[in-house]
PDB file of N, CA and C in Angstrom:
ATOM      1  N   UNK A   1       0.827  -1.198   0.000  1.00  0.00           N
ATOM      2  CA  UNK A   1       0.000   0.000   0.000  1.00  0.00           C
ATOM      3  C   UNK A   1       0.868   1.257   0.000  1.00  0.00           C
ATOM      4  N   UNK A   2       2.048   1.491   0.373  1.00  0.00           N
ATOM      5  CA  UNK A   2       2.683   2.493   0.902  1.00  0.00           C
ATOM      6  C   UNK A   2       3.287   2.921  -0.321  1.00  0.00           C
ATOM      7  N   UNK A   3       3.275   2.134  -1.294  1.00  0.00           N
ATOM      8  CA  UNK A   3       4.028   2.470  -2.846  1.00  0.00           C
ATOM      9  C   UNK A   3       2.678   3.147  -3.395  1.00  0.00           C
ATOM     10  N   UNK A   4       1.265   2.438  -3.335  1.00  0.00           N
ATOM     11  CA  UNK A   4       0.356   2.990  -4.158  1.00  0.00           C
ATOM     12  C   UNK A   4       0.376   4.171  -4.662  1.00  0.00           C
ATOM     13  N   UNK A   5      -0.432   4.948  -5.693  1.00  0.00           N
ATOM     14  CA  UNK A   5      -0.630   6.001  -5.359  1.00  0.00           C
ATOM     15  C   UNK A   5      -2.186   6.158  -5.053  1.00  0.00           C
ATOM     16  N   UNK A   6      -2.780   7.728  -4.795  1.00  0.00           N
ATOM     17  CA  UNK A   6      -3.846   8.152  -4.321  1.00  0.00           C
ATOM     18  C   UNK A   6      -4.280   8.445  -5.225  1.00  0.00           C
ATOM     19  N   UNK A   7      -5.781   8.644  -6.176  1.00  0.00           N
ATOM     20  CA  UNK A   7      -6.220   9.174  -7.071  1.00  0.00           C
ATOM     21  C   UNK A   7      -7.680  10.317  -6.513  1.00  0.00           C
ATOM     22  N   UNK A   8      -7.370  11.640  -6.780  1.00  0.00           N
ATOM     23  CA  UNK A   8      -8.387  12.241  -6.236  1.00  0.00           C
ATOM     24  C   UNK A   8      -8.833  13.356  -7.395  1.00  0.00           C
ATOM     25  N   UNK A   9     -10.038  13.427  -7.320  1.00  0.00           N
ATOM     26  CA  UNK A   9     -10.996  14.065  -8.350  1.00  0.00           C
ATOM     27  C   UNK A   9     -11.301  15.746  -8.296  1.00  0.00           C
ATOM     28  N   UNK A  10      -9.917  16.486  -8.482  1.00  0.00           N
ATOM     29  CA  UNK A  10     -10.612  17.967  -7.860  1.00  0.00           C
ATOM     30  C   UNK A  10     -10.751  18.749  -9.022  1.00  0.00           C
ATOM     31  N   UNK A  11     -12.032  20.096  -9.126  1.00  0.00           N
ATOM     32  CA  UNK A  11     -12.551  20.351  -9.892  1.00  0.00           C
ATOM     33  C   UNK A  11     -12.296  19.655 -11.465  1.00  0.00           C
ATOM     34  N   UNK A  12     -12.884  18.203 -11.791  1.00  0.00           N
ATOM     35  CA  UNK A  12     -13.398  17.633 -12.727  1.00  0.00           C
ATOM     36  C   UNK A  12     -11.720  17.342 -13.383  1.00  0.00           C
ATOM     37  N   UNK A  13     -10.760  17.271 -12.857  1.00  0.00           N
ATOM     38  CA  UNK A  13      -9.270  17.027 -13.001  1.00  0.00           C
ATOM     39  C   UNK A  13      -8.802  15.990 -11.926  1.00  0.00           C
ATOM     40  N   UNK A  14      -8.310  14.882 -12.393  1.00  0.00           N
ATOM     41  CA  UNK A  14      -7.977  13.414 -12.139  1.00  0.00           C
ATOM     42  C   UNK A  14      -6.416  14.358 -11.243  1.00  0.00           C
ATOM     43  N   UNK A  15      -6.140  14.326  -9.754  1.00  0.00           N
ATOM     44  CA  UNK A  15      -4.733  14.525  -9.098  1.00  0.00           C
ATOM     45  C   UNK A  15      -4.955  13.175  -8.600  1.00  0.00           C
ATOM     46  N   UNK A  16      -3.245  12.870  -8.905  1.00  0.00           N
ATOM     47  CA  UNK A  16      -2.547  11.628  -7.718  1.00  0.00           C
ATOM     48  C   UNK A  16      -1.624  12.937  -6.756  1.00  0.00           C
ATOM     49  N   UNK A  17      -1.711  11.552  -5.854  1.00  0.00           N
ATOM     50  CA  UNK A  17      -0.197  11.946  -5.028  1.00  0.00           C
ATOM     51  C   UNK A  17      -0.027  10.385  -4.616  1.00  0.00           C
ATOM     52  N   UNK A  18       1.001  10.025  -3.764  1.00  0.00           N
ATOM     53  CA  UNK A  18       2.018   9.253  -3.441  1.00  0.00           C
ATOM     54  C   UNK A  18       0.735   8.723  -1.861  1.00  0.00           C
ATOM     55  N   UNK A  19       0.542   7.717  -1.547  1.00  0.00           N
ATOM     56  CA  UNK A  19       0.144   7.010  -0.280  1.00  0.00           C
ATOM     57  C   UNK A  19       0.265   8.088   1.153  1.00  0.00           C
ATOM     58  N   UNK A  20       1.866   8.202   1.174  1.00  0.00           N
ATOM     59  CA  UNK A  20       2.191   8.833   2.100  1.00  0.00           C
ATOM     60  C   UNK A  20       2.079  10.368   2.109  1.00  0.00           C
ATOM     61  N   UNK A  21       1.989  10.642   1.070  1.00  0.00           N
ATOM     62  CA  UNK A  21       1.606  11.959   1.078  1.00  0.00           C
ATOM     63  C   UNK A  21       0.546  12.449   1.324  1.00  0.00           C
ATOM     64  N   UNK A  22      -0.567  11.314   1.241  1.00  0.00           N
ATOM     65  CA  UNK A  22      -1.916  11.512   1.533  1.00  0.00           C
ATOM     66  C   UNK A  22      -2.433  11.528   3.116  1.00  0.00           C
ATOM     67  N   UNK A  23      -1.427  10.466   3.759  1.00  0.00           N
ATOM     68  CA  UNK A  23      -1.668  10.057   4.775  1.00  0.00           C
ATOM     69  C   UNK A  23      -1.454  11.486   5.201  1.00  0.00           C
ATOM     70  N   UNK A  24      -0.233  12.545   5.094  1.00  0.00           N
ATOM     71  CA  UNK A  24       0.311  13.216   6.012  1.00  0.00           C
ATOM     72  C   UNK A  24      -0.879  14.373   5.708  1.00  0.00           C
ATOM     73  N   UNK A  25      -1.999  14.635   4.798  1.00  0.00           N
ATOM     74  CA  UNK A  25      -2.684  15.670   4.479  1.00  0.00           C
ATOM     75  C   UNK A  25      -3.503  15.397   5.165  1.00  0.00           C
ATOM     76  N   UNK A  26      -3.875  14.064   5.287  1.00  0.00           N
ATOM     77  CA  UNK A  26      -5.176  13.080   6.659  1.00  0.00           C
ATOM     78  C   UNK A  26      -4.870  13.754   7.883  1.00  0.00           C
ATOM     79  N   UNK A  27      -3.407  13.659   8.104  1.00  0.00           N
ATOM     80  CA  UNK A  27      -3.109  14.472   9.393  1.00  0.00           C
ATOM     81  C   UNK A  27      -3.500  15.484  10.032  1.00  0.00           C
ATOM     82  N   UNK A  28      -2.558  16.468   8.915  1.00  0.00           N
ATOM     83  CA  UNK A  28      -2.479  17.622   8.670  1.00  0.00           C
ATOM     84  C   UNK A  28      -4.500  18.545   8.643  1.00  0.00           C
ATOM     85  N   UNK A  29      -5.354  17.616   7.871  1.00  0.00           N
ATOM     86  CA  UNK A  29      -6.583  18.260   7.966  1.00  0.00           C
ATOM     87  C   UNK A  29      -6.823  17.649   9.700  1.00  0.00           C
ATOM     88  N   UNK A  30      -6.669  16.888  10.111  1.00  0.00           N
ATOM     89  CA  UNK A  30      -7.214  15.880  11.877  1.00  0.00           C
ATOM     90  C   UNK A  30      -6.643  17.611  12.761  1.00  0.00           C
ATOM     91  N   UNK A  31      -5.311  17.735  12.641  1.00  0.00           N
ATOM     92  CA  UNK A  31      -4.779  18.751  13.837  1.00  0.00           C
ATOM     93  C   UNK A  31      -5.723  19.873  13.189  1.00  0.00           C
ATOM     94  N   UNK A  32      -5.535  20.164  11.874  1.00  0.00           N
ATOM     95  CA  UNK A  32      -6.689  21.957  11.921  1.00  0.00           C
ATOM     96  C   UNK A  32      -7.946  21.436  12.979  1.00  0.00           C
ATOM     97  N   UNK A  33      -9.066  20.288  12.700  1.00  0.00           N
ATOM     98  CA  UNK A  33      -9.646  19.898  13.024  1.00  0.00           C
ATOM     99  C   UNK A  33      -9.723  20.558  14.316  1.00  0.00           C
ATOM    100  N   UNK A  34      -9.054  19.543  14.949  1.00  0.00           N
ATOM    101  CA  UNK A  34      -8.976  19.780  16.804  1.00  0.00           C
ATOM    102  C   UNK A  34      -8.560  20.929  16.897  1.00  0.00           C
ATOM    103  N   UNK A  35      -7.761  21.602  16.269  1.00  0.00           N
ATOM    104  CA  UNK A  35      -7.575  22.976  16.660  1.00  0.00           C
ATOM    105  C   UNK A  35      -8.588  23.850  16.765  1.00  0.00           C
ATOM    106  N   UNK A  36      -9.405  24.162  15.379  1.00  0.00           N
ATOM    107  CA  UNK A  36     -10.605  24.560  15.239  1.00  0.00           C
ATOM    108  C   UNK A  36     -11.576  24.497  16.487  1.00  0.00           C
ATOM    109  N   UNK A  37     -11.575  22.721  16.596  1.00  0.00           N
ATOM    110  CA  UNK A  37     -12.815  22.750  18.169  1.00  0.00           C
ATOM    111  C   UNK A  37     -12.756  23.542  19.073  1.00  0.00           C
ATOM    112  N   UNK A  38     -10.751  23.675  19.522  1.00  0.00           N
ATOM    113  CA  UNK A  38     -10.404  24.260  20.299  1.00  0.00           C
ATOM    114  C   UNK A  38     -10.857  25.454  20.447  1.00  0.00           C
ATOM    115  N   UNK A  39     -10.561  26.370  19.122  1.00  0.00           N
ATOM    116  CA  UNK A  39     -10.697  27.526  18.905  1.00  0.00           C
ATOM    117  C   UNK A  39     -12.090  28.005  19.481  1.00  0.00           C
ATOM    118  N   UNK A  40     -13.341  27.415  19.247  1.00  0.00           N
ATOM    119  CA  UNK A  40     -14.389  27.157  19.290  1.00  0.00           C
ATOM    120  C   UNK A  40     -14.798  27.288  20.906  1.00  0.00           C
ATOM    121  N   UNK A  41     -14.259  26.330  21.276  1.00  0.00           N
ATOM    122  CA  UNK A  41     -14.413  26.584  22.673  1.00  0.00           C
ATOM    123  C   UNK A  41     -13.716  27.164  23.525  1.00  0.00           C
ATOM    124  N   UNK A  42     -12.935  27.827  23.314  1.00  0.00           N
ATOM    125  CA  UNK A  42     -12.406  29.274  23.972  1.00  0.00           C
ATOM    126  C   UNK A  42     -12.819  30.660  23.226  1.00  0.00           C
ATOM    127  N   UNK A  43     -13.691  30.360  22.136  1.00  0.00           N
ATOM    128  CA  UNK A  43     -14.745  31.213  22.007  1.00  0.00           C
ATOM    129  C   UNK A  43     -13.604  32.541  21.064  1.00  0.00           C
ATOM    130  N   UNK A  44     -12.899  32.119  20.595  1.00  0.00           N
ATOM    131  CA  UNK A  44     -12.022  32.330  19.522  1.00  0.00           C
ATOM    132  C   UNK A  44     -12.979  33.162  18.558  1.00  0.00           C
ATOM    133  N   UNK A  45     -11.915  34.491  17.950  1.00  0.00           N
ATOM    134  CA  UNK A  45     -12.513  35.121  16.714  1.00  0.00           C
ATOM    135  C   UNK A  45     -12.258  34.072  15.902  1.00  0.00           C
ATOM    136  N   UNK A  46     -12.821  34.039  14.245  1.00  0.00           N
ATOM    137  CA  UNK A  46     -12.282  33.349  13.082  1.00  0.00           C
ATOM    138  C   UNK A  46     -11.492  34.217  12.260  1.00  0.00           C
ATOM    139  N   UNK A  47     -11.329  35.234  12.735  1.00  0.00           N
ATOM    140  CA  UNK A  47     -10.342  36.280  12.335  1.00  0.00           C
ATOM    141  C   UNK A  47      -8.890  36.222  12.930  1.00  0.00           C
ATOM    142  N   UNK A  48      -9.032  35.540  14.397  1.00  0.00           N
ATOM    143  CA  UNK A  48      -8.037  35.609  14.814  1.00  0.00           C
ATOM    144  C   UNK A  48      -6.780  34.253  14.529  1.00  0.00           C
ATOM    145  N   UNK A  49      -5.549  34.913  14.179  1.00  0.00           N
ATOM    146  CA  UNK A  49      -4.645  34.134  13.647  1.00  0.00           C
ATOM    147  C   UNK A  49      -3.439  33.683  14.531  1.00  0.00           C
ATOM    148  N   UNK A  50      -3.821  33.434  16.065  1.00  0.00           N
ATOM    149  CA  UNK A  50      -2.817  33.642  16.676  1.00  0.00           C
ATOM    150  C   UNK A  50      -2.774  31.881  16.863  1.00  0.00           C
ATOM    151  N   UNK A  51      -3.371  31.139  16.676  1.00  0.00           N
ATOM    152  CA  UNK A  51      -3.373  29.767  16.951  1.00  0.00           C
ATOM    153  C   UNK A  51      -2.625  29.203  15.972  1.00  0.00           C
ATOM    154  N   UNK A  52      -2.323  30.016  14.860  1.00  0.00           N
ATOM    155  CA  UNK A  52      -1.077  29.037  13.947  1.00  0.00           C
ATOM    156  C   UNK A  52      -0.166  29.396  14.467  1.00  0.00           C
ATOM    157  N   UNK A  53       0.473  27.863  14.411  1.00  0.00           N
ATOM    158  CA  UNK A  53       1.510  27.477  15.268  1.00  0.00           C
ATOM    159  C   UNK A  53       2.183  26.246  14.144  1.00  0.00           C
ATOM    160  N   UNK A  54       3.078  26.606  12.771  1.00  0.00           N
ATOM    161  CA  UNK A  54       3.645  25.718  11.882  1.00  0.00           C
ATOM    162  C   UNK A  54       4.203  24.564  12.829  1.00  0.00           C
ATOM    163  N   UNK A  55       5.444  24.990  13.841  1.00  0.00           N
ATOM    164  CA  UNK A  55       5.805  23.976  14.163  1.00  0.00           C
ATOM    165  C   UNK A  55       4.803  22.704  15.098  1.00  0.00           C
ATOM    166  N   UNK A  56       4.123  23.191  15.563  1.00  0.00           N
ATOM    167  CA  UNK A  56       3.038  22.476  16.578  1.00  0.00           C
ATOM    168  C   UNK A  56       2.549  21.423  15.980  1.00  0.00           C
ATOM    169  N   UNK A  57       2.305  22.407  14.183  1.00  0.00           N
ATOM    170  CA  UNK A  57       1.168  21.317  13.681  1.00  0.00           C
ATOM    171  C   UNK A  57       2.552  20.325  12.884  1.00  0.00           C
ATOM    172  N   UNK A  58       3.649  20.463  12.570  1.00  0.00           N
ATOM    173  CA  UNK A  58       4.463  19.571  11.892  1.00  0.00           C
ATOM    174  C   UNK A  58       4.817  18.511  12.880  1.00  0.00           C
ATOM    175  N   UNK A  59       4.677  19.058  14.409  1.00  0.00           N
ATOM    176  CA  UNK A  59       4.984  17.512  15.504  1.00  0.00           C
ATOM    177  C   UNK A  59       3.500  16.795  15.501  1.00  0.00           C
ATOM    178  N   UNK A  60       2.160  17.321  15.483  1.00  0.00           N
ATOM    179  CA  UNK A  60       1.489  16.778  15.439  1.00  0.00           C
ATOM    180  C   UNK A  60       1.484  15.430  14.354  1.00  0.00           C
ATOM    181  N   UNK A  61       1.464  16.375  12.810  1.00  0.00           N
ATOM    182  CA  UNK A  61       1.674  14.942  12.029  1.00  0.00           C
ATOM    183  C   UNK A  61       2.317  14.271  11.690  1.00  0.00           C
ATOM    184  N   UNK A  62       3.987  14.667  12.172  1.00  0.00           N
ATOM    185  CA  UNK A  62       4.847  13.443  12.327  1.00  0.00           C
ATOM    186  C   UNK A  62       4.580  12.524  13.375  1.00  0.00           C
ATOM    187  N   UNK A  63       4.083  13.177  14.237  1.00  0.00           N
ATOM    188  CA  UNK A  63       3.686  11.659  15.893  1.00  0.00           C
ATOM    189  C   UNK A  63       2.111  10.978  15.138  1.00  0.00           C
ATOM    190  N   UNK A  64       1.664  11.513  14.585  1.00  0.00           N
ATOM    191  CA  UNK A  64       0.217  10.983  13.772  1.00  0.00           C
ATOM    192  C   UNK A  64       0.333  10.175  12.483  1.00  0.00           C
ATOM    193  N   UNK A  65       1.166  10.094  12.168  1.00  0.00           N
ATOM    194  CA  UNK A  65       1.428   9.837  10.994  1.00  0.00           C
ATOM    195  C   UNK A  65       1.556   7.977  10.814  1.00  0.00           C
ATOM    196  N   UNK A  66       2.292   7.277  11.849  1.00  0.00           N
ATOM    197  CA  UNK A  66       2.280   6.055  11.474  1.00  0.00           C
ATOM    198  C   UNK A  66       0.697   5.438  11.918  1.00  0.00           C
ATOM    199  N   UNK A  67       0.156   5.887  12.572  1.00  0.00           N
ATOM    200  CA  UNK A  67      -1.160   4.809  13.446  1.00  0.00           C
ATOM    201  C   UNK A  67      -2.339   5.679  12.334  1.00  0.00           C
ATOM    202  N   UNK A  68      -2.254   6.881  12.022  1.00  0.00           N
ATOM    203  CA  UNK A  68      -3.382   7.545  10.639  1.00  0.00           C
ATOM    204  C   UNK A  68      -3.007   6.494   9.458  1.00  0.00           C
ATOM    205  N   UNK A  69      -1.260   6.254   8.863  1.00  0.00           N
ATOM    206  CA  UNK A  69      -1.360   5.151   7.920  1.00  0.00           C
ATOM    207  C   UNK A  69      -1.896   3.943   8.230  1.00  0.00           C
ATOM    208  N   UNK A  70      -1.589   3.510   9.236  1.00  0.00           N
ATOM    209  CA  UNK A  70      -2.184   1.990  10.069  1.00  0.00           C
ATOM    210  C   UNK A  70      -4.353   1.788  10.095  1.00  0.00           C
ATOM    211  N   UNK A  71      -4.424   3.038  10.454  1.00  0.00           N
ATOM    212  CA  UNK A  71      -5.884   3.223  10.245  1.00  0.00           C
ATOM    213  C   UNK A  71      -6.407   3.125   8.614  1.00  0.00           C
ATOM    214  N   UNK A  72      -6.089   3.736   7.964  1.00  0.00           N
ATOM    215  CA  UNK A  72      -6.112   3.962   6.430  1.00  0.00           C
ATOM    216  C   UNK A  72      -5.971   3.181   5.312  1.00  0.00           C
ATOM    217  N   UNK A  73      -5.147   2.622   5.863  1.00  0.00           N
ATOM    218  CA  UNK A  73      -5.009   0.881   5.009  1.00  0.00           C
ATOM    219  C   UNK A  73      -5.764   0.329   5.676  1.00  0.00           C
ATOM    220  N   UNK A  74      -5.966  -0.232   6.839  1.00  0.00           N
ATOM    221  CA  UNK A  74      -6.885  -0.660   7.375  1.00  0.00           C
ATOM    222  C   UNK A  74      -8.568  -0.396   6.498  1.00  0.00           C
ATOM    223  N   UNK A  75      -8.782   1.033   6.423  1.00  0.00           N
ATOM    224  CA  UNK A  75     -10.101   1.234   6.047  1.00  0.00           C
ATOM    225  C   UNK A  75     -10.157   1.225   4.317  1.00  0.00           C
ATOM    226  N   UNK A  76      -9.008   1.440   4.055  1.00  0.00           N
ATOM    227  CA  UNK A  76      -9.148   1.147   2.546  1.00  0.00           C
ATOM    228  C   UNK A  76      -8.900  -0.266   1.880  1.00  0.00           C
ATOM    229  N   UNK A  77      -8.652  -1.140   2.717  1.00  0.00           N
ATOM    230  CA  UNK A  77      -8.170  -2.883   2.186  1.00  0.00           C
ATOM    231  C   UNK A  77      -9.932  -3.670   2.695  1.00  0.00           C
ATOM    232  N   UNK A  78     -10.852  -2.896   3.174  1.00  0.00           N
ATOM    233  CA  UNK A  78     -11.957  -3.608   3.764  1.00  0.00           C
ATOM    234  C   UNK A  78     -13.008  -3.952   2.269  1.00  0.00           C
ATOM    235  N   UNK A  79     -13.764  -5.048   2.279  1.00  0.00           N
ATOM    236  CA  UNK A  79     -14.013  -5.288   1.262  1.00  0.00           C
ATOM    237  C   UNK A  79     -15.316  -4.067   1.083  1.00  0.00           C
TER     238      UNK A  79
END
């Protein structure tokens, strides 16, 4: 699986990328995610830009990254 590539359909144009590259965008959208909630419940402007934090989110999806691939194959090998 980790060789595959990804095939994704954006505006009516066929993009690949690489397995792992996908995995790390799986990530990468999971931490905005929780961040967002966060944001949310400390009642956060959506204007306000003080919660990006590049490096925060690059430890997030390197520590996320093997058990999101482990999940992912998992959900994509199911019949």
């Amino acid at each position: 699986m980790e060789d595959s590539c990804i095939e994704l359909e954006v505006k009516g144009q066929t993009e690949k990328m690489s397995f792992e590259m996908f995995v790390r965008w799986c990530c990468m959208v999971e931490a905005i995610q929780h961040i967002s909630e966060k944001c949310d419940q400390l009642g956060m402007s959506p204007d306000d830009d003080s919660w990006i934090k590049p490096n925060a989110i690059e430890k997030y999806v390197n520590e996320r990254f093997l058990s999101m691939r482990y999940h992912l194959i998992n959900e994509l090998e199911r019949p």
